[in-house]
C-alpha atoms as a PDB file:
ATOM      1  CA  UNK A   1     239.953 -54.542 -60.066  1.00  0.00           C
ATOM      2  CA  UNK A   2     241.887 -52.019 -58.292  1.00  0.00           C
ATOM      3  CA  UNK A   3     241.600 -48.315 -59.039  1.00  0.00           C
ATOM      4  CA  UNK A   4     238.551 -48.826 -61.882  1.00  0.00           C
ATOM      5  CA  UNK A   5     236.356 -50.796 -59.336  1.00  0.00           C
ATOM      6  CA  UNK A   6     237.102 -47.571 -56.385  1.00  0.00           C
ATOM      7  CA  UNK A   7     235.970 -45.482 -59.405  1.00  0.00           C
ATOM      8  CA  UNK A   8     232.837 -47.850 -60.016  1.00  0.00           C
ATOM      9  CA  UNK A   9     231.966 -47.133 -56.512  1.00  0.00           C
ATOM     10  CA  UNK A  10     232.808 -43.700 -56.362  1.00  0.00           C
ATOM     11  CA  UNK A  11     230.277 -43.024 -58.984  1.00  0.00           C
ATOM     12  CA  UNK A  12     227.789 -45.482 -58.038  1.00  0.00           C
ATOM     13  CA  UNK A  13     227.604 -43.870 -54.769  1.00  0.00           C
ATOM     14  CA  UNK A  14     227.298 -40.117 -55.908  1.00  0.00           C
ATOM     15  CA  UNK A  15     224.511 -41.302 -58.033  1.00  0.00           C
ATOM     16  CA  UNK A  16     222.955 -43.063 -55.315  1.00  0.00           C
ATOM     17  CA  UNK A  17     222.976 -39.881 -52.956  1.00  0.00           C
ATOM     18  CA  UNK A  18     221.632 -37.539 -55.911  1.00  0.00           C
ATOM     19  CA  UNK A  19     218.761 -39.891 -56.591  1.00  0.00           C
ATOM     20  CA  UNK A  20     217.896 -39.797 -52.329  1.00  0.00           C
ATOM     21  CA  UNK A  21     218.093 -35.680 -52.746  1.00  0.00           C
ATOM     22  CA  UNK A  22     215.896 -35.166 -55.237  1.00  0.00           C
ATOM     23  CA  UNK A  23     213.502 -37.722 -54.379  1.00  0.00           C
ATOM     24  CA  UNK A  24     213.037 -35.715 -50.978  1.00  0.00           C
ATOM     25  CA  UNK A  25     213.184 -32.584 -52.420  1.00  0.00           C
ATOM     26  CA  UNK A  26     210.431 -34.053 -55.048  1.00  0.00           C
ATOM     27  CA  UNK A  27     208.753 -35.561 -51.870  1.00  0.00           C
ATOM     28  CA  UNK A  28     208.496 -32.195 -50.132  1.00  0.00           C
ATOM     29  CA  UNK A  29     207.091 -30.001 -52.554  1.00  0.00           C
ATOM     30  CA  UNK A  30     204.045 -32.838 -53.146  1.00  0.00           C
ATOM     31  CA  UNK A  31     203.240 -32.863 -49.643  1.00  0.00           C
ATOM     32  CA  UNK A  32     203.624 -29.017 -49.226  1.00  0.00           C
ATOM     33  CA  UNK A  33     201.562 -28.179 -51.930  1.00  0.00           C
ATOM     34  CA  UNK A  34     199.032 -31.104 -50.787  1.00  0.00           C
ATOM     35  CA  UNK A  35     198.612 -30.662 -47.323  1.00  0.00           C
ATOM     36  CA  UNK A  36     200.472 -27.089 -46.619  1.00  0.00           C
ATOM     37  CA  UNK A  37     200.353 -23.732 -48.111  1.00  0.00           C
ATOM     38  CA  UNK A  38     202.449 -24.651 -50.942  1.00  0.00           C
ATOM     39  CA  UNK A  39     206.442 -23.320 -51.185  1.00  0.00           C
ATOM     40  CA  UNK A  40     206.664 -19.733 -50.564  1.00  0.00           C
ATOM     41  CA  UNK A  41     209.315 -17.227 -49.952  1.00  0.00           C
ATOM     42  CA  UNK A  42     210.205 -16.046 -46.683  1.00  0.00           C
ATOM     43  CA  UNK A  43     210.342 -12.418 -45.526  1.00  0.00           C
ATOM     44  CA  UNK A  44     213.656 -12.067 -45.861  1.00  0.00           C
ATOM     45  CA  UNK A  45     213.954 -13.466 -49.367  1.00  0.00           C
ATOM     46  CA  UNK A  46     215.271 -10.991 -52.297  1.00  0.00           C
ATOM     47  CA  UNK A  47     213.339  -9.630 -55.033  1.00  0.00           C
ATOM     48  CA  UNK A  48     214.915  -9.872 -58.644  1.00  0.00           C
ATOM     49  CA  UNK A  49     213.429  -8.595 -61.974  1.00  0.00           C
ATOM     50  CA  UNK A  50     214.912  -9.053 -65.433  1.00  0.00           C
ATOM     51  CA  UNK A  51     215.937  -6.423 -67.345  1.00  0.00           C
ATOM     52  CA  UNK A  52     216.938  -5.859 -71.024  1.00  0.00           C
ATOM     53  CA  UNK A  53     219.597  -3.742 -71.349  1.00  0.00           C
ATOM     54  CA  UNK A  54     220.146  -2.431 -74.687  1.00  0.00           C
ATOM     55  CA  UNK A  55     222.865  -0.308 -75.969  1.00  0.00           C
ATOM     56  CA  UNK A  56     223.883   1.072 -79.422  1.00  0.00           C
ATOM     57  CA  UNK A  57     227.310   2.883 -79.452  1.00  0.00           C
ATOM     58  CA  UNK A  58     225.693   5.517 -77.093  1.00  0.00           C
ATOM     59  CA  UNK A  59     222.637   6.254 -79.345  1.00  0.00           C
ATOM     60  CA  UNK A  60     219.318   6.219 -77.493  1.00  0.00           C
ATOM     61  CA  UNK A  61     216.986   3.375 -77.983  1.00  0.00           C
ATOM     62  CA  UNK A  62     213.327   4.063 -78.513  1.00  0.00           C
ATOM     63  CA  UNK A  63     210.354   1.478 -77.865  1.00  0.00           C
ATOM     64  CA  UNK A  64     210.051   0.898 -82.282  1.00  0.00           C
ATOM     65  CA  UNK A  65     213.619   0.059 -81.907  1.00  0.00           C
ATOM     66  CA  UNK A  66     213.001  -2.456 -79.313  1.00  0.00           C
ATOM     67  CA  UNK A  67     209.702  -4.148 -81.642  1.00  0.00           C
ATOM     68  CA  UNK A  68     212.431  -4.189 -84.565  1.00  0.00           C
ATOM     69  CA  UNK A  69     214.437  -6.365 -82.753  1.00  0.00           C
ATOM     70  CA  UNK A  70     211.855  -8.384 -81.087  1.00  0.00           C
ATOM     71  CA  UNK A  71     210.109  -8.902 -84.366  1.00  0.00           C
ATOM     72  CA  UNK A  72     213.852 -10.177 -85.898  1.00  0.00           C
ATOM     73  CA  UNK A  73     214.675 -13.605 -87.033  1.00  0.00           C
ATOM     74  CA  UNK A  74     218.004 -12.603 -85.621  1.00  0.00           C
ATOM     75  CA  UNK A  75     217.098 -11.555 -82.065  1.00  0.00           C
ATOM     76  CA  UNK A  76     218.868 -12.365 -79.245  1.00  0.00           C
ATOM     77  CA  UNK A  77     216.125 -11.956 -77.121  1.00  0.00           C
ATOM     78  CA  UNK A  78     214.748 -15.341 -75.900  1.00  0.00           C
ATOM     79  CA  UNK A  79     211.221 -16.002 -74.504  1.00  0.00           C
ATOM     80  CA  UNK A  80     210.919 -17.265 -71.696  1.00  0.00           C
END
């Protein structure tokens, strides 16, 4: 079969290997959470927020503004 059957493989094979990661990475947060303290951070781990950035050529944005568009059908916010 030539170069279709090396492709077969190919694929077989990085399919293969994704299903062994997550399977242990499925299998470790079970059996942290189970019979450890769970998953946590370390200390030197970064903190990250969100923040929504607004701007409206250069005019100031006030909290009503931000209901308005929350409120929208339009908005490009997104829950999360």
């Amino acid at each position: 079969y030539g170069a279709a059957g090396l492709i077969v493989l190919l694929l077989l094979w990085v399919s293969y290997s994704s299903l062994i990661l997550f399977y242990g990475a499925e299998f470790i947060k079970v059996y942290s959470l189970r019979y450890g303290n769970g998953i946590a951070p370390s200390s030197k781990s970064l903190k990250y927020r969100e923040e929504l950035i607004i701007t409206d050529k250069g005019e100031e944005v006030t909290d009503t503004d931000l209901e308005q568009l929350i409120k929208s059908e339009e908005s490009p916010i997104v829950d999360r």
